[in-house]
Every structure is written in structure tokens, then in C-alpha cells.
Protein backbone atom coordinates (compact mmCIF):
# COMPACT_ATOMS: atom_id res chain seq x y z
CA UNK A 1 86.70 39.31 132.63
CA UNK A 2 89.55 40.93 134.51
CA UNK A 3 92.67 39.78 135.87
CA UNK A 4 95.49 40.87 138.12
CA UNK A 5 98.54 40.35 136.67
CA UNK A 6 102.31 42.18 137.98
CA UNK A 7 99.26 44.21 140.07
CA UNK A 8 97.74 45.87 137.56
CA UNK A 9 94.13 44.91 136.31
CA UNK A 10 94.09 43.29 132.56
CA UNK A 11 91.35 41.53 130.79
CA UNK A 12 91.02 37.84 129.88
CA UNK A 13 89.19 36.17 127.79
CA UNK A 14 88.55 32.01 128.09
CA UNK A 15 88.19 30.86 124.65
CA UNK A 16 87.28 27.62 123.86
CA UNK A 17 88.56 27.82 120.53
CA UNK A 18 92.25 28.18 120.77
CA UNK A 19 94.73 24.95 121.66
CA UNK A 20 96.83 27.17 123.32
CA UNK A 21 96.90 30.70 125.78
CA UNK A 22 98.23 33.98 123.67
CA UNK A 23 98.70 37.55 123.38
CA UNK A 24 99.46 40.14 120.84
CA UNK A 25 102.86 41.47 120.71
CA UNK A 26 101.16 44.83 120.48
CA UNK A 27 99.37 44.48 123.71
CA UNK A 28 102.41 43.59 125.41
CA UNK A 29 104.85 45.98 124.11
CA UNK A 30 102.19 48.59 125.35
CA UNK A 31 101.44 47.07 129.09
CA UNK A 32 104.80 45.28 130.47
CA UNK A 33 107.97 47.12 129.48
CA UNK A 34 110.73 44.56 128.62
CA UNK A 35 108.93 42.11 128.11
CA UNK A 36 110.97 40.62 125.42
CA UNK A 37 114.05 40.07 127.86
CA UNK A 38 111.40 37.41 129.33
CA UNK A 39 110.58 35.44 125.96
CA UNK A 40 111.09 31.75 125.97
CA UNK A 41 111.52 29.88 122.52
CA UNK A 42 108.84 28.12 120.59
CA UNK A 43 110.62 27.33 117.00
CA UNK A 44 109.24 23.65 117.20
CA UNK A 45 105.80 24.63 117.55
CA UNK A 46 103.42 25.97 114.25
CA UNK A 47 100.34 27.88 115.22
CA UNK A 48 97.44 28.44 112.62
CA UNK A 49 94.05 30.83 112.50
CA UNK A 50 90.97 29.92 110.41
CA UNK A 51 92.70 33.11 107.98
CA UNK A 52 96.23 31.37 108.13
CA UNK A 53 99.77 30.77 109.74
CA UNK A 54 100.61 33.51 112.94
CA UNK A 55 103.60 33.97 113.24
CA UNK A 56 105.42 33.64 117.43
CA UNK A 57 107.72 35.66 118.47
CA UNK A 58 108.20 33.69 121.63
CA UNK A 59 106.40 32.46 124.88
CA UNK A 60 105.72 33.67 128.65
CA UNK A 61 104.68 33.16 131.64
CA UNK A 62 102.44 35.36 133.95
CA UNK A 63 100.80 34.72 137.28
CA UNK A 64 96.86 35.43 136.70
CA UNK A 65 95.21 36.01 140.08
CA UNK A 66 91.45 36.80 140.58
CA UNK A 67 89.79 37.02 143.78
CA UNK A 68 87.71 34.43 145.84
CA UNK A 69 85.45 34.16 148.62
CA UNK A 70 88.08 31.73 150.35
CA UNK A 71 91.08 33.66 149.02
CA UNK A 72 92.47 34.57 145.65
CA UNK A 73 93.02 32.01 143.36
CA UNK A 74 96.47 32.11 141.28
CA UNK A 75 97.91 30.15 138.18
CA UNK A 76 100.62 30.67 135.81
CA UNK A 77 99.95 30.35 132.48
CA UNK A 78 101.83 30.18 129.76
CA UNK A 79 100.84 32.24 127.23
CA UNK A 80 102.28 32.01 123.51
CA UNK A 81 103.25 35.98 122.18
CA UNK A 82 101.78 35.91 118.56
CA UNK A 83 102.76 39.07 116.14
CA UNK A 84 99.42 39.33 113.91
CA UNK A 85 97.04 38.18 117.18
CA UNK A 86 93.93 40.91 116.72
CA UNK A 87 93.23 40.51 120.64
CA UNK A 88 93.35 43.90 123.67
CA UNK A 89 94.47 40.88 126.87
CA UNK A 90 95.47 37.61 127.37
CA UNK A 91 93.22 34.72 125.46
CA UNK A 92 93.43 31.63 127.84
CA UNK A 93 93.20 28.89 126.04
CA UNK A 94 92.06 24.65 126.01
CA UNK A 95 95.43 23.33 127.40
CA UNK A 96 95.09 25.52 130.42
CA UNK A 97 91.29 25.17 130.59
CA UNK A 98 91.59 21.29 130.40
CA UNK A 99 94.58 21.35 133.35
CA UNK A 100 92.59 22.90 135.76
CA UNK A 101 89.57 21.47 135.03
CA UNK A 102 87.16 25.03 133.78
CA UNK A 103 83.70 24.51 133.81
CA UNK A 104 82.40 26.54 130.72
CA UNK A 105 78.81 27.11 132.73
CA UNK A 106 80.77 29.55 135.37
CA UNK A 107 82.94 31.97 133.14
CA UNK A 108 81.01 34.27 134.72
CA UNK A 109 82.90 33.84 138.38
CA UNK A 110 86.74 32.94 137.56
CA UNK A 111 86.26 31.68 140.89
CA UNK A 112 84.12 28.86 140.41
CA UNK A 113 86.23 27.21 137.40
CA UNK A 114 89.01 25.09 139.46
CA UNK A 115 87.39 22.73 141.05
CA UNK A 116 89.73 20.83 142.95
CA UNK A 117 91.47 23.66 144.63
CA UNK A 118 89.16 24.31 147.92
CA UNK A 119 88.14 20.84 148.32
């Protein structure tokens, strides 16, 4: 899906493999200039692939908005900057998909997956 992040349109993906939200280093050193001024540490954290350790460079946080029928609908993820991550966008992962309760069934509409914000 896409995404509106610092106004410009970027794809997502919800993957309900990952423990965590990343991006490649690559696809951030092409889309957000100085971005690494805006790095926050990870060094106690390890993160692993099915093909072996990745290695962080660091963490951020973007605002992700996507529109809605009642208005547009904005979080701010944090998303862990991984140097040998294969992915073109931001991969939102299960601790952000567990905090605001997604509903796999409705990837489709980004809209539909929070479900206690318009009640």
C-alpha cells in the first residue's frame, strides 16, 4: 500500500513476519536526505533473518498518515534502519500491528485496521 510520509507518497508493507518495523539504509539514503542526523541508538538490541544476523545502523521515527472517510489517520512508528534489509519502503511490523490493534482481514483499507480510534 501507500503512505504519506514528510508529504511525499511511499509504500508500506504490513508484514506479519517481522517482530519489529524496518527499512533499508539504501531506501533511505535515496528518499530523506539527512536522515542519519535523525538516528537513534539500538546497540542492545540483535535482529536476525531466516539467512542470518542484519546488521542496524540505528532507529527512527516517521509519522505514517493514510487517508480516511472520517479523516486521515496518523501514527508514528518506529522503524529500525537495517544495512542488508532487501526491501523498496517501510516494512511495518508485529509490535506496531499488535499496539494498534491491525486486523489482518482489512490490509486492503489502512483505514479499517485501528479499531479503537473512531469509536
Amino acid at each position: 500500500m501507500t503512505v504519506c510520509i514528510d508529504n511525499a507518497k511511499h509504500p508500506l508493507i504490513i508484514d506479519i513476519g517481522p517482530h519489529f518495523s524496518i527499512v533499508a539504509r539504501e531506501y533511505r539514503e535515496n528518499y530523506f536526505p539527512y536522515w542519519e542526523q535523525q538516528l537513534l541508538s539500538t546497540k542492545s538490541k540483535n535482529f536476525k533473518s531466516s539467512s542470518g544476523k542484519m546488521t542496524s545502523i540505528g532507529k527512527t521515527i516517521k509519522e505514517i498518515s493514510t487517508p480516511h472517510r472520517k479523516g486521515d489517520i496518523r501514527i508514528n512508528p518506529e522503524f529500525v534502519v537495517l544495512e542488508d534489509a532487501h526491501i523498496k519502503g517501510f516494512s511495518l511490523g508485529k509490535d506496531y500491528q499488535r499496539m494498534y490493534s491491525y486486523y489482518r482481514n482489512h490490509i486492503k483499507s489502512f483505514a479499517h485496521i485501528i479499531s479503537s480510534l473512531y469509536k
